[in-house]
N, C-alpha and C. Protein backbone atom coordinates (compact mmCIF):
# COMPACT_ATOMS: atom_id res chain seq x y z
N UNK A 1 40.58 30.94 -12.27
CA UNK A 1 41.05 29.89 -11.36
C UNK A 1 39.87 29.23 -10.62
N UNK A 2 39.14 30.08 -10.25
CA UNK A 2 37.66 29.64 -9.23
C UNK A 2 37.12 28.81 -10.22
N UNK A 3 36.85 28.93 -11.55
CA UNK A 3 36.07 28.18 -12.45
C UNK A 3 37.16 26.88 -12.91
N UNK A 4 38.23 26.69 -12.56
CA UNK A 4 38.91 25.66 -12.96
C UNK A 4 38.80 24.91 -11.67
N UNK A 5 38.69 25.23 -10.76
CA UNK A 5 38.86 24.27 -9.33
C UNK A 5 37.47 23.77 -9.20
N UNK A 6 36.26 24.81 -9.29
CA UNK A 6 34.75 23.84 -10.18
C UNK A 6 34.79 22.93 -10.70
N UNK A 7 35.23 23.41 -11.97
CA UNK A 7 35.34 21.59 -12.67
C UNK A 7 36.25 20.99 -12.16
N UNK A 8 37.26 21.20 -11.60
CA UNK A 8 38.02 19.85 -11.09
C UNK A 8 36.85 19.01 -9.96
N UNK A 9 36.72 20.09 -9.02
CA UNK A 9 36.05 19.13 -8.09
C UNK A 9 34.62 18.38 -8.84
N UNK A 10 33.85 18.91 -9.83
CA UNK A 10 32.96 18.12 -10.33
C UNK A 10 33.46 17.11 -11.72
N UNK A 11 34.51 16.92 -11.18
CA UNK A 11 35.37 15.71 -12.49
C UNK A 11 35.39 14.79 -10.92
N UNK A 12 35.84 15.16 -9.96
CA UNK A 12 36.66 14.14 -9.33
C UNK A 12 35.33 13.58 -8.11
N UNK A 13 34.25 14.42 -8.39
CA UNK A 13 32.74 13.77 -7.04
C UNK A 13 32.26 12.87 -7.67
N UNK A 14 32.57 11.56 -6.97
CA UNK A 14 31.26 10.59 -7.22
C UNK A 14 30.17 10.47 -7.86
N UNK A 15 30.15 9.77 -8.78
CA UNK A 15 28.60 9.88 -9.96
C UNK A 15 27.41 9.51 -8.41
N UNK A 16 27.51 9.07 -7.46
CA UNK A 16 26.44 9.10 -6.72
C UNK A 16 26.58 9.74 -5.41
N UNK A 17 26.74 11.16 -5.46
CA UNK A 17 26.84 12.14 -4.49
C UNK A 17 24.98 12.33 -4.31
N UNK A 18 24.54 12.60 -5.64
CA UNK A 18 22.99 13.40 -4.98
C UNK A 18 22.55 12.26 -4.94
N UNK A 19 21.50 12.33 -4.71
CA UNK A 19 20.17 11.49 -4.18
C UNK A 19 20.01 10.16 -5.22
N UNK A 20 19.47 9.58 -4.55
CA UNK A 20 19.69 7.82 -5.08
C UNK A 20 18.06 7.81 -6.02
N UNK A 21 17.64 7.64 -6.94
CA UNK A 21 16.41 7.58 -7.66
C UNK A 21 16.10 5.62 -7.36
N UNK A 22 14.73 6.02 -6.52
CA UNK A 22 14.15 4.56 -6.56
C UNK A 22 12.86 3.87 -6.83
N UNK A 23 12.76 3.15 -8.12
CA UNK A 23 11.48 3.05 -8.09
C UNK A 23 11.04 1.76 -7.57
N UNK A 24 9.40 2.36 -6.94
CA UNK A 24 8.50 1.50 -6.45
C UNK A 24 7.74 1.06 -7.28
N UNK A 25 8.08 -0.74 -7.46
CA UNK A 25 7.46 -1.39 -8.80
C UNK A 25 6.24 -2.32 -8.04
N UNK A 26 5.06 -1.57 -8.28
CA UNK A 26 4.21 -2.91 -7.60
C UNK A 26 2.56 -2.67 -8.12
N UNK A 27 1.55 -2.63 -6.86
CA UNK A 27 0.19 -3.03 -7.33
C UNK A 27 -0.37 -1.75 -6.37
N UNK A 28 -1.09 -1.79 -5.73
CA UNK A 28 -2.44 -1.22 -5.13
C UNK A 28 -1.53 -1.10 -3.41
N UNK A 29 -1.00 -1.68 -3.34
CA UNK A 29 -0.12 -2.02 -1.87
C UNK A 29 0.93 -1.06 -2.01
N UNK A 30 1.68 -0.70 -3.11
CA UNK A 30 2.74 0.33 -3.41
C UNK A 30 1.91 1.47 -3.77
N UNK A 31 0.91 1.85 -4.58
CA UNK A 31 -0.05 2.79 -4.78
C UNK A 31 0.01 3.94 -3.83
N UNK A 32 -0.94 2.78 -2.89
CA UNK A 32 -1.57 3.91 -1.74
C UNK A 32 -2.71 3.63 -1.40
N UNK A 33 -3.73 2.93 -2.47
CA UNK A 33 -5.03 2.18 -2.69
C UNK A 33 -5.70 2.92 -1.35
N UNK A 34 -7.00 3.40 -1.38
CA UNK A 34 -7.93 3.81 -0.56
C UNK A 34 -7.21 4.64 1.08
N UNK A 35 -6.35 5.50 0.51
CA UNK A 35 -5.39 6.32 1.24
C UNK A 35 -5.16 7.96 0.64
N UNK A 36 -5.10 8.87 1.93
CA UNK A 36 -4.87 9.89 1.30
C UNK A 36 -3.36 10.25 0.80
N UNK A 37 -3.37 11.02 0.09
CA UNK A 37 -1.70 11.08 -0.90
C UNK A 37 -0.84 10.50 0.34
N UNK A 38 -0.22 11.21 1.40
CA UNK A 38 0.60 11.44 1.61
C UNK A 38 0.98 10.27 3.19
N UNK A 39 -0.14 9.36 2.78
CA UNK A 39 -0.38 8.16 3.72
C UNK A 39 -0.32 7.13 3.48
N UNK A 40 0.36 6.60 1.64
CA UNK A 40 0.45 5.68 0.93
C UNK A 40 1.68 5.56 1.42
N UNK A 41 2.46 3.73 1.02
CA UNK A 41 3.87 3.17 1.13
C UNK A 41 4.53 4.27 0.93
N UNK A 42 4.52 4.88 -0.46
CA UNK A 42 6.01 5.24 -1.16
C UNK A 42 6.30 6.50 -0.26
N UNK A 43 5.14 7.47 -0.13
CA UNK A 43 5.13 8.84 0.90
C UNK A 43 5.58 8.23 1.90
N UNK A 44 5.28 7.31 2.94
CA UNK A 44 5.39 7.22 4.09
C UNK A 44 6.84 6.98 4.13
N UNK A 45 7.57 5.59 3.46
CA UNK A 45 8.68 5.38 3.34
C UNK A 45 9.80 6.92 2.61
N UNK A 46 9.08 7.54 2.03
CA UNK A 46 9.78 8.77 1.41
C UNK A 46 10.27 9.62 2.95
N UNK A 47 9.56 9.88 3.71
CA UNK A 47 9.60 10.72 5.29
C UNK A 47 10.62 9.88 6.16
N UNK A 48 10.44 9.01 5.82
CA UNK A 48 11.16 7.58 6.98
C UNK A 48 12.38 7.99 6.55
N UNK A 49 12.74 7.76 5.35
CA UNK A 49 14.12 7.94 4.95
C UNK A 49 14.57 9.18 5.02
N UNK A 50 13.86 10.39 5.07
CA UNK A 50 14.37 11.68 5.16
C UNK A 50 14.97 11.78 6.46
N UNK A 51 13.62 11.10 6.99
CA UNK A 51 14.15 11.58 8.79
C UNK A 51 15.44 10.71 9.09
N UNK A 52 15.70 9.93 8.44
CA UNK A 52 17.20 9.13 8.69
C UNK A 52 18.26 10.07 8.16
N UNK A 53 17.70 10.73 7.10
CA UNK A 53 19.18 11.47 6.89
C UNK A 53 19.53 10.93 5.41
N UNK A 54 18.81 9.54 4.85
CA UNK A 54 19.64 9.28 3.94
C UNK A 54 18.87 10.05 2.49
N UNK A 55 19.68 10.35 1.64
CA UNK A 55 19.05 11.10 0.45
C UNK A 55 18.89 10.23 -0.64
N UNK A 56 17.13 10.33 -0.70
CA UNK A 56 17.08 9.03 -2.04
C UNK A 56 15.69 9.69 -2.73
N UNK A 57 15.11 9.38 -3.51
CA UNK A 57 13.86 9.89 -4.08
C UNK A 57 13.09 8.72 -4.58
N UNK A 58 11.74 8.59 -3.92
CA UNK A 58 10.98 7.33 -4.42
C UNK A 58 10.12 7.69 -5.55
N UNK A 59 9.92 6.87 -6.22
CA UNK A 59 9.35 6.84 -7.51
C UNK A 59 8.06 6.31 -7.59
N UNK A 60 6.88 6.56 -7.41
CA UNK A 60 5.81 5.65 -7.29
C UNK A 60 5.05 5.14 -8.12
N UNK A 61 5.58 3.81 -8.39
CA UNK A 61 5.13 3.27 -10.03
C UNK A 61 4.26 1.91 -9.74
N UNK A 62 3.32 2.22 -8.58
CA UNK A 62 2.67 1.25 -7.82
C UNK A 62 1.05 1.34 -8.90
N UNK A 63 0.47 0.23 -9.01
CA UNK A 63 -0.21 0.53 -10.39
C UNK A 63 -2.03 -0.57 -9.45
N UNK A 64 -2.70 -0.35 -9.17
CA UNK A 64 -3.94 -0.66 -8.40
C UNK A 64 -3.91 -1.71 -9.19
N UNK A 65 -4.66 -2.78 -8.79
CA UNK A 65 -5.13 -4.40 -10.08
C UNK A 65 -4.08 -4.78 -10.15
N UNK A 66 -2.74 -4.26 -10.75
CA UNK A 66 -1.78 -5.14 -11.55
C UNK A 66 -1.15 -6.13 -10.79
N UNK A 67 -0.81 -7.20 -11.81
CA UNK A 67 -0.49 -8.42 -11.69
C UNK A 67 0.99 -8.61 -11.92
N UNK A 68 1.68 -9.34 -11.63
CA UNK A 68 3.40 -9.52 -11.91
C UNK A 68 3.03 -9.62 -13.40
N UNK A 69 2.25 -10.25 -14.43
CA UNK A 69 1.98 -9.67 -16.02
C UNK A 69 2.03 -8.14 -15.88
N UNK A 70 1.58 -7.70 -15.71
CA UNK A 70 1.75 -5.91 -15.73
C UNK A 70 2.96 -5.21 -15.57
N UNK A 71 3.70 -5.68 -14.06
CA UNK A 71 4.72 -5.44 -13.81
C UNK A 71 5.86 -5.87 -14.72
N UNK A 72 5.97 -7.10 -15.53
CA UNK A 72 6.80 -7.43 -16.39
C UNK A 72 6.88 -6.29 -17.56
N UNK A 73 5.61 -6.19 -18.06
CA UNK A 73 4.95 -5.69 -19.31
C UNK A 73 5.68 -4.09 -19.03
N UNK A 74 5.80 -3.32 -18.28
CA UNK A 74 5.59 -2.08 -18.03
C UNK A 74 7.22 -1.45 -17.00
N UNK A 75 7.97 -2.39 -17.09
CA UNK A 75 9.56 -2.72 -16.16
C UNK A 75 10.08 -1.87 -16.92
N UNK A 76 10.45 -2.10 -18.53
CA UNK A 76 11.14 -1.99 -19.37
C UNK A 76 11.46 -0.43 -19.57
N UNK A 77 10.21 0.46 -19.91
CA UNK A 77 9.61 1.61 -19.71
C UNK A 77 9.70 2.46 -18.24
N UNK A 78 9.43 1.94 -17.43
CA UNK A 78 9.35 2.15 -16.04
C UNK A 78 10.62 2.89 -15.24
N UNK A 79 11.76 2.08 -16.28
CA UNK A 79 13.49 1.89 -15.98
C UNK A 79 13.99 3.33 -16.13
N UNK A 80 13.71 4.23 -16.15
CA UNK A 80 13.91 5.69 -16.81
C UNK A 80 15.23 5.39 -16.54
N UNK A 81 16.57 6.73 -17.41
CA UNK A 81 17.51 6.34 -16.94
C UNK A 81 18.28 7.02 -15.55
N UNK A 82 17.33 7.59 -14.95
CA UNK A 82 18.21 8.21 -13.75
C UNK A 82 17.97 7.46 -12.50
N UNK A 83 17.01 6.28 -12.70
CA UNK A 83 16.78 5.00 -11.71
C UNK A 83 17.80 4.22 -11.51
N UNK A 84 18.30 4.21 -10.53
CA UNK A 84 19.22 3.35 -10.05
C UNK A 84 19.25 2.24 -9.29
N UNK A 85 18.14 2.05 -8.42
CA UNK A 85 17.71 0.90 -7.75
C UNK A 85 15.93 0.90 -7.69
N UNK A 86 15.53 -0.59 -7.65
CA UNK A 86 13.72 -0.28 -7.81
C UNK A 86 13.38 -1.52 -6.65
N UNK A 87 12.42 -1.53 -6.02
CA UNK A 87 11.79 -2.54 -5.11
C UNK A 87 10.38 -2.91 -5.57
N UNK A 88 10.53 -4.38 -5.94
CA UNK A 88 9.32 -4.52 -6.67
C UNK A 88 8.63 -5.52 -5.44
N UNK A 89 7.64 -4.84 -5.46
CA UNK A 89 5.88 -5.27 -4.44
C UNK A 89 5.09 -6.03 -5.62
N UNK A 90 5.33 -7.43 -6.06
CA UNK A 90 3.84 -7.78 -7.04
C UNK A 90 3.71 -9.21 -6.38
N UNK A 91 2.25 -9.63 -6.74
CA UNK A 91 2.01 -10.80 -6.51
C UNK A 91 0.91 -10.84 -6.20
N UNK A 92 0.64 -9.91 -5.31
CA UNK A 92 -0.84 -10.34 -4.45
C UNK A 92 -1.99 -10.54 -5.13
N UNK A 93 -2.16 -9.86 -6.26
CA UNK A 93 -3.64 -9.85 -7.38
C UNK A 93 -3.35 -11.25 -7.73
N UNK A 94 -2.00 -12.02 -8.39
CA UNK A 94 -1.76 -13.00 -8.82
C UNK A 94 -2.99 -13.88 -7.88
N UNK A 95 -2.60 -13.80 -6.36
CA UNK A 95 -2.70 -14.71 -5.41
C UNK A 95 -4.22 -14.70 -5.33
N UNK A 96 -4.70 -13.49 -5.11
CA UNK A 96 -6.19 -13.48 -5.26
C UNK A 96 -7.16 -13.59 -6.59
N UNK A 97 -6.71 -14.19 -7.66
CA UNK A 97 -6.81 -14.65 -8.73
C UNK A 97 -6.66 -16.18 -9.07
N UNK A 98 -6.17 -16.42 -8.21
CA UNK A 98 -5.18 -17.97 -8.25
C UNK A 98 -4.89 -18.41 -9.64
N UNK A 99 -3.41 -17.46 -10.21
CA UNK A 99 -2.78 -17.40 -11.04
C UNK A 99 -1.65 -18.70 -10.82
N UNK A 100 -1.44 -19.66 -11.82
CA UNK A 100 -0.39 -20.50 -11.75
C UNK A 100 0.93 -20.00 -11.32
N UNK A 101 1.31 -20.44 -9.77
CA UNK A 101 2.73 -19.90 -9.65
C UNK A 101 3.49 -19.90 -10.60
N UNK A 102 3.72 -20.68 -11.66
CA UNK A 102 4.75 -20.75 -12.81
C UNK A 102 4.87 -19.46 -13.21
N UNK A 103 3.34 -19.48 -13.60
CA UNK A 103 3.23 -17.73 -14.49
C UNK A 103 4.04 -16.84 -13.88
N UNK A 104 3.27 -16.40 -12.44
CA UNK A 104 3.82 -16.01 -11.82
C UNK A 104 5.29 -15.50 -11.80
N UNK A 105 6.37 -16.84 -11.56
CA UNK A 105 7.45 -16.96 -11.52
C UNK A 105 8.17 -16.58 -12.74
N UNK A 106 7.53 -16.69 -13.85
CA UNK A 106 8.10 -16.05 -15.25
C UNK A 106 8.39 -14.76 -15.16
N UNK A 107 7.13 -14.62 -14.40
CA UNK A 107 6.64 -12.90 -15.10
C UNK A 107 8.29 -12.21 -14.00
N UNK A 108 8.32 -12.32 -12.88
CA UNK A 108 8.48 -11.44 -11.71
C UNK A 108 10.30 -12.01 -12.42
N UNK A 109 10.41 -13.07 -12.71
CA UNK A 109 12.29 -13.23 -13.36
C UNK A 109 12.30 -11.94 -14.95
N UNK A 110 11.68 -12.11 -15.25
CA UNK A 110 11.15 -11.47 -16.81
C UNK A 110 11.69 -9.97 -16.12
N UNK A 111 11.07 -9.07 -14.92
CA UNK A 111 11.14 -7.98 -14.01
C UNK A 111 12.97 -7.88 -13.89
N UNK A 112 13.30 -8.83 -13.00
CA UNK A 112 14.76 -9.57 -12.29
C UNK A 112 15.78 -9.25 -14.01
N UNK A 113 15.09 -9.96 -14.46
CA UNK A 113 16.34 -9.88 -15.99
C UNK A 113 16.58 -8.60 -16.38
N UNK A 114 15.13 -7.78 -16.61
CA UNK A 114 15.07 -6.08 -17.49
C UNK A 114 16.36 -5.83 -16.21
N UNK A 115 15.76 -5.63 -14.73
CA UNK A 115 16.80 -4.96 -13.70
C UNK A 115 18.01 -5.11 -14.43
N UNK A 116 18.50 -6.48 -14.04
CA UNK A 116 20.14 -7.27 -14.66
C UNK A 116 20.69 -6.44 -15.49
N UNK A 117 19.72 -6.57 -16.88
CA UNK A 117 20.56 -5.75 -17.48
C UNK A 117 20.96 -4.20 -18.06
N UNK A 118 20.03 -3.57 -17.01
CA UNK A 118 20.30 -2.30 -16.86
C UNK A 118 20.85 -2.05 -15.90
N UNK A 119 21.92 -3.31 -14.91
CA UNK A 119 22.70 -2.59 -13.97
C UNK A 119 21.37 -2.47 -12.70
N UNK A 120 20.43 -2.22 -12.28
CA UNK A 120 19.78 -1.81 -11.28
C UNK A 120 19.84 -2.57 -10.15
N UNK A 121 19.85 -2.60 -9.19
CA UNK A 121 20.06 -2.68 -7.86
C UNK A 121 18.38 -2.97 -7.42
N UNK A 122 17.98 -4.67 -7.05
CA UNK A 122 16.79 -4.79 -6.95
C UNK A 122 16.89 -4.83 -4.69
N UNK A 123 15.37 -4.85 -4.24
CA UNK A 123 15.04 -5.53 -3.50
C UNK A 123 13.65 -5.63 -3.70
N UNK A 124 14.01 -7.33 -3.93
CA UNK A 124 12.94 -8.10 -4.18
C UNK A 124 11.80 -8.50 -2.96
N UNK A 125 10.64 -7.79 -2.74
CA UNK A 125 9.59 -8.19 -1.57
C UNK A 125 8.45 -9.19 -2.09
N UNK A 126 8.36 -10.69 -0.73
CA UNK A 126 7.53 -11.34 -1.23
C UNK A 126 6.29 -11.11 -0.60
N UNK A 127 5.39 -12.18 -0.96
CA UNK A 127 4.17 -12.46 -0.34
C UNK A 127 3.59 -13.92 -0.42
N UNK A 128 2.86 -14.09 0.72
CA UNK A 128 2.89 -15.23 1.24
C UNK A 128 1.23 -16.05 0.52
N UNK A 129 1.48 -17.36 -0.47
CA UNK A 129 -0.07 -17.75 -0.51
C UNK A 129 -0.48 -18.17 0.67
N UNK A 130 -2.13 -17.96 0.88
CA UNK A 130 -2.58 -18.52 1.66
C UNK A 130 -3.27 -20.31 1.79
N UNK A 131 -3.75 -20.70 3.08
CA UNK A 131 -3.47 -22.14 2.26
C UNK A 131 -5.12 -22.71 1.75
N UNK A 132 -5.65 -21.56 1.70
CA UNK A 132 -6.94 -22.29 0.82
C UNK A 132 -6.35 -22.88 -0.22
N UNK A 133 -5.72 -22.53 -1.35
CA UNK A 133 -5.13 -23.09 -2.54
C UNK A 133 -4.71 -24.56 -2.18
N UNK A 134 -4.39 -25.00 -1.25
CA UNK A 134 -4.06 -26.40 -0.45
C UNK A 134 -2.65 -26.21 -0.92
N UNK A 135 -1.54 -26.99 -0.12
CA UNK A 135 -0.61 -27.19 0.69
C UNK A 135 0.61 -27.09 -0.74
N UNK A 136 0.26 -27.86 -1.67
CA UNK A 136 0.89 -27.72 -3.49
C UNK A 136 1.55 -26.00 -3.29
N UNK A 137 0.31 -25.68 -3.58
CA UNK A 137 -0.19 -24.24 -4.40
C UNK A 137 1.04 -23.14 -3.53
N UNK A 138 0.68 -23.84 -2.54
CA UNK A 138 1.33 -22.56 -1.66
C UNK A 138 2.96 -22.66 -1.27
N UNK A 139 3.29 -24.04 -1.27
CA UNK A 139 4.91 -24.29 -1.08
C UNK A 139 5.27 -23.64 -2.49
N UNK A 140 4.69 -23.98 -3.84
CA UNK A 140 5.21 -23.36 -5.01
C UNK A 140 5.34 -21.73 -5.17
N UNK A 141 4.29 -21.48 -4.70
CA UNK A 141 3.89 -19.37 -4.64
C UNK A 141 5.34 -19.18 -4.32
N UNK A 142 5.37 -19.79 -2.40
CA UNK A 142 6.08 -18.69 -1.80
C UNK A 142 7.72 -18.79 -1.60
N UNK A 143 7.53 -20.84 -3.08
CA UNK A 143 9.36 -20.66 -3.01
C UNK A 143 9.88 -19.48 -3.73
N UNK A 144 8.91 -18.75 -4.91
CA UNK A 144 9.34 -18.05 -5.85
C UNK A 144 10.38 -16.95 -5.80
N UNK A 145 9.85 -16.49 -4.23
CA UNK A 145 10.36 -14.92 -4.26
C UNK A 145 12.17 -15.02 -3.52
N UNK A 146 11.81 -16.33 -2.64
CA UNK A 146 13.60 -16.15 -2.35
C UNK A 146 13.93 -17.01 -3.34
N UNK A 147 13.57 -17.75 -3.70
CA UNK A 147 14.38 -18.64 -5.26
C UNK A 147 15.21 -17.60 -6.06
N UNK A 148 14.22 -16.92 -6.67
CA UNK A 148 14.51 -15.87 -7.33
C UNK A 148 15.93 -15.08 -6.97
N UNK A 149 15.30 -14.46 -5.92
CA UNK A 149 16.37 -13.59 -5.06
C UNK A 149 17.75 -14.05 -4.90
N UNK A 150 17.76 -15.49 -4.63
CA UNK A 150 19.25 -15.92 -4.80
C UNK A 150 19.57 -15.78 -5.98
N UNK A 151 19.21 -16.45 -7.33
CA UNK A 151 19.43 -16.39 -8.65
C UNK A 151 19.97 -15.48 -8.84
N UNK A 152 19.45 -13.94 -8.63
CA UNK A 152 19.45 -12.96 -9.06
C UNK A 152 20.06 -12.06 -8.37
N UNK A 153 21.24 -12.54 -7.60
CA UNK A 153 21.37 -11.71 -6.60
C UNK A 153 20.94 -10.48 -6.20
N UNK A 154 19.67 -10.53 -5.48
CA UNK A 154 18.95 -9.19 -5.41
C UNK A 154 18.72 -9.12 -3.46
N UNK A 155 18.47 -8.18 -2.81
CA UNK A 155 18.07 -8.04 -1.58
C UNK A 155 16.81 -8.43 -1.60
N UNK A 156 16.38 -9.16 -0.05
CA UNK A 156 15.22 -9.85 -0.35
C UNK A 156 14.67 -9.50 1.00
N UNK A 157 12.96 -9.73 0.88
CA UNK A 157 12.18 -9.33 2.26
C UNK A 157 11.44 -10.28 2.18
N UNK A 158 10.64 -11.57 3.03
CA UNK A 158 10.37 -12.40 2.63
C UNK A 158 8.69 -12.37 2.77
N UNK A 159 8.39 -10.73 2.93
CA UNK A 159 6.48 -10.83 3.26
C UNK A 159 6.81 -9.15 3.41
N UNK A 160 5.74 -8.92 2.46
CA UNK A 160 5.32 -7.19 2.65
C UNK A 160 4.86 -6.97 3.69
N UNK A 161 3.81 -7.90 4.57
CA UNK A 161 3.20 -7.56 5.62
C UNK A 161 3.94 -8.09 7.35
N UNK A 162 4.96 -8.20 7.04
CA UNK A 162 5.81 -9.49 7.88
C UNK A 162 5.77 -7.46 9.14
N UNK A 163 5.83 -6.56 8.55
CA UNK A 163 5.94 -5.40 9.76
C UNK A 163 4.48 -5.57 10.90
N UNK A 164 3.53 -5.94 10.64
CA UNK A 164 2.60 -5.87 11.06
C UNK A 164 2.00 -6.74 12.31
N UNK A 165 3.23 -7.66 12.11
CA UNK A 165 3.26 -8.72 13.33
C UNK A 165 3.02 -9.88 13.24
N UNK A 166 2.73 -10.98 14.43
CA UNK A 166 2.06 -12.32 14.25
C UNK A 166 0.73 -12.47 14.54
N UNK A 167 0.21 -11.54 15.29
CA UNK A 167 -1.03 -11.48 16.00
C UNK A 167 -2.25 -12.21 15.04
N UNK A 168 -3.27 -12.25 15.70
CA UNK A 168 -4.18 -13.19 15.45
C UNK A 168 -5.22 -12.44 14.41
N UNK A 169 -5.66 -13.07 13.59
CA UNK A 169 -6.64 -11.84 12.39
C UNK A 169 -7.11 -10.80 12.94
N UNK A 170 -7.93 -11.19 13.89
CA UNK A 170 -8.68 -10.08 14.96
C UNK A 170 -7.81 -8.88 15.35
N UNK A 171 -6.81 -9.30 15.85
CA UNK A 171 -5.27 -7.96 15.71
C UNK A 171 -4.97 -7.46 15.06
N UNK A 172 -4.45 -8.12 14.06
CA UNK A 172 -4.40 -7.40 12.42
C UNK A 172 -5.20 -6.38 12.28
N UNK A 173 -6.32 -6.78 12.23
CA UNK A 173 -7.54 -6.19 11.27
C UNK A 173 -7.39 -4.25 11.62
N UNK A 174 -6.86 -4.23 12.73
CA UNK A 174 -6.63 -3.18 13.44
C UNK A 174 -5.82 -2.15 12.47
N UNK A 175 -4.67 -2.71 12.21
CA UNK A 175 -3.89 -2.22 10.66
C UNK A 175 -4.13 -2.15 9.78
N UNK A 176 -5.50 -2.45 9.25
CA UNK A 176 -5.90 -2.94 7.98
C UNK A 176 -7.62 -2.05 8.15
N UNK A 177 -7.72 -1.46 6.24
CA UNK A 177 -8.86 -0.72 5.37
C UNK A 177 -10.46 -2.08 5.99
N UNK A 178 -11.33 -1.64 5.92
CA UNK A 178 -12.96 -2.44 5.78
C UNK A 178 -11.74 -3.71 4.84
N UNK A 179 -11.38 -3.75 4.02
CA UNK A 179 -11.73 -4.76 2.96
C UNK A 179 -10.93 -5.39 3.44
N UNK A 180 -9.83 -5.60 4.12
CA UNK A 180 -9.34 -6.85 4.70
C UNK A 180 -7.82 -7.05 4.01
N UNK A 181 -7.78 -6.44 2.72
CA UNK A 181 -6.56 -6.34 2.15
C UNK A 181 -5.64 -5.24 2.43
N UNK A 182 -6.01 -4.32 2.43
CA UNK A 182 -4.99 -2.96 1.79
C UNK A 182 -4.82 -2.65 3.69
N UNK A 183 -3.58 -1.73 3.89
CA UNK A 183 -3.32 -1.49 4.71
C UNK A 183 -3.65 -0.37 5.27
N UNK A 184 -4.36 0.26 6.29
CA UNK A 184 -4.93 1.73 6.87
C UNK A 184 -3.34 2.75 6.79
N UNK A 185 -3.66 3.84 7.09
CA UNK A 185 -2.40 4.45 7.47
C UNK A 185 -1.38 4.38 8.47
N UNK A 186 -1.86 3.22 9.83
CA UNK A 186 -1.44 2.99 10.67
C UNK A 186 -0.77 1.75 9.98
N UNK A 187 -1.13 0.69 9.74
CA UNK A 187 -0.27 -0.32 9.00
C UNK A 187 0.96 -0.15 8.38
N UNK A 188 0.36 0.68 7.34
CA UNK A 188 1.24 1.10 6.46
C UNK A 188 2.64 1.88 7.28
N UNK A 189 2.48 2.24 8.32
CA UNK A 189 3.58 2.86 9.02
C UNK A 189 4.17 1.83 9.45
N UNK A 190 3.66 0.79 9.86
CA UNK A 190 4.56 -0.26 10.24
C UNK A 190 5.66 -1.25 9.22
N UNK A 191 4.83 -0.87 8.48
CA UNK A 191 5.33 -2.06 7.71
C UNK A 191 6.62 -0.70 6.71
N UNK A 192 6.52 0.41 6.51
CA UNK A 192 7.51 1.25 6.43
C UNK A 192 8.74 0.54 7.61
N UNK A 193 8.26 1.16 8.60
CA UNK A 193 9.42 0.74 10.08
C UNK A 193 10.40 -0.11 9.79
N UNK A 194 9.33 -1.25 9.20
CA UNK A 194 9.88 -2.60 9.35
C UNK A 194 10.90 -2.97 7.72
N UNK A 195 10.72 -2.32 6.86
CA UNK A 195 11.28 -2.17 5.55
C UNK A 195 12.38 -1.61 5.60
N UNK A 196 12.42 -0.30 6.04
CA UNK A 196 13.08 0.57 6.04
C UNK A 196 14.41 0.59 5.83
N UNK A 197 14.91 -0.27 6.79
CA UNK A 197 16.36 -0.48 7.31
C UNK A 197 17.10 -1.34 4.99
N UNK A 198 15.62 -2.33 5.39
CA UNK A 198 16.41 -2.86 3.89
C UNK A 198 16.61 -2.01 2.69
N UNK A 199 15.41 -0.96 2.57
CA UNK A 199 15.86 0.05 1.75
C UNK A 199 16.77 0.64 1.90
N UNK A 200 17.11 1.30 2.96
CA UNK A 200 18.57 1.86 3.31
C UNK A 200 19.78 0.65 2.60
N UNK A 201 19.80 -0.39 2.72
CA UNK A 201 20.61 -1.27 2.49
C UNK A 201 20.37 -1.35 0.68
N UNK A 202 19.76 -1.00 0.05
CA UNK A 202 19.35 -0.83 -1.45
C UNK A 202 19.81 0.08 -1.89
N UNK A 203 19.30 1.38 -1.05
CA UNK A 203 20.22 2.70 -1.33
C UNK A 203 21.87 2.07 -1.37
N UNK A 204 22.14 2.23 -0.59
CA UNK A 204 23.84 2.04 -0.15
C UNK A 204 24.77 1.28 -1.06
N UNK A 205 23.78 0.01 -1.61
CA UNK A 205 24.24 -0.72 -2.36
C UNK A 205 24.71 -0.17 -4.00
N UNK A 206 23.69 0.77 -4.44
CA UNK A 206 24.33 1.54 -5.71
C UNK A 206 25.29 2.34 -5.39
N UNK A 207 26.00 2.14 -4.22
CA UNK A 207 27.31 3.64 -4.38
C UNK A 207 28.39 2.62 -4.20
């Protein structure tokens, strides 16, 4: 009898009782880049969410250099099947490359479609060009990522670094590695903080 009321109750629990599998699809910014293990995005955000209570497991498929080409190239594979929702971080190499937004925009829908049709549950994070590229360059970059996001109905964040504040470079810099890009471990906590809540809202969304 004990072994029949087992399987009943594991016929009748929710395919998403345990923990939510999520991968982190991005570059050097999802990595951890010039950080010790457990001071990179995906760790930090991994603790954030524990201490909330909610049960999910991050996946860290954050790749140093790569470009939304990479990220397209490597989605497909990436998708294991016990992934259920992924948050893709790409762009920034694009930007510091000054890669044709078009490309760009191929590559990161190319990402959006593999999701689609495996069912996955995106939130899509952008990033902002800067306006050396002049005034063109940069309305095109940074329509991409909510364009997209509507298309695709996916959850959207409209700047990876949008946790870190408005403050003036000189402020910043405070959050931020020597090189001006990658985020210190203090950054990186913020910009967790400031994410957080939408991941929770990513989680939630596959049940």
């Amino acid at each position: 009898m004990g072994k029949a009321i087992a399987a009943f109750l594991l016929l009748v629990s929710p395919a998403w009782a345990g923990p939510v599998t999520v991968l982190a699809l991005g570059d050097s910014l999802t990595q951890g880049y010039g950080l010790v293990q457990d001071q990179g995005f995906v760790p930090q955000m991994q603790k954030w969410l524990d201490d909330q209570g909610i049960e999910a497991r991050l996946v860290n498929g954050g790749v140093s250099g790569d470009t939304t080409a990479g990220g397209a190239a490597r989605v497909e594979w990436s998708l294991t099947p016990e992934v259920e929702a992924m948050i893709v971080t790409l762009g920034g190499n694009d930007l510091l490359r000054g890669f044709d937004p078009g490309v760009s925009r191929g590559n990161i829908e190319k990402i959006l479609k593999v999701a689609e049709a495996k069912e996955i549950e995106v939130l899509l994070v952008g990033m902002k060009a800067p306006g050396n590229y002049g005034a063109g360059y940069k309305a095109d970059f940074d329509a991409i990522y909510p364009e997209l996001s509507e298309a695709y109905g996916t959850l959207y964040v409209g700047n990876f670094f949008a946790g870190l504040g408005e403050g003036s470079p000189a402020d910043l810099q405070a959050y931020f590695q020597p090189d001006g890009i990658h985020p210190n471990a203090d950054g990186v906590g913020r910009i967790v903080e400031a994410l957080g809540p939408r991941v929770i809202e990513l989680i939630n969304a596959t049940k």
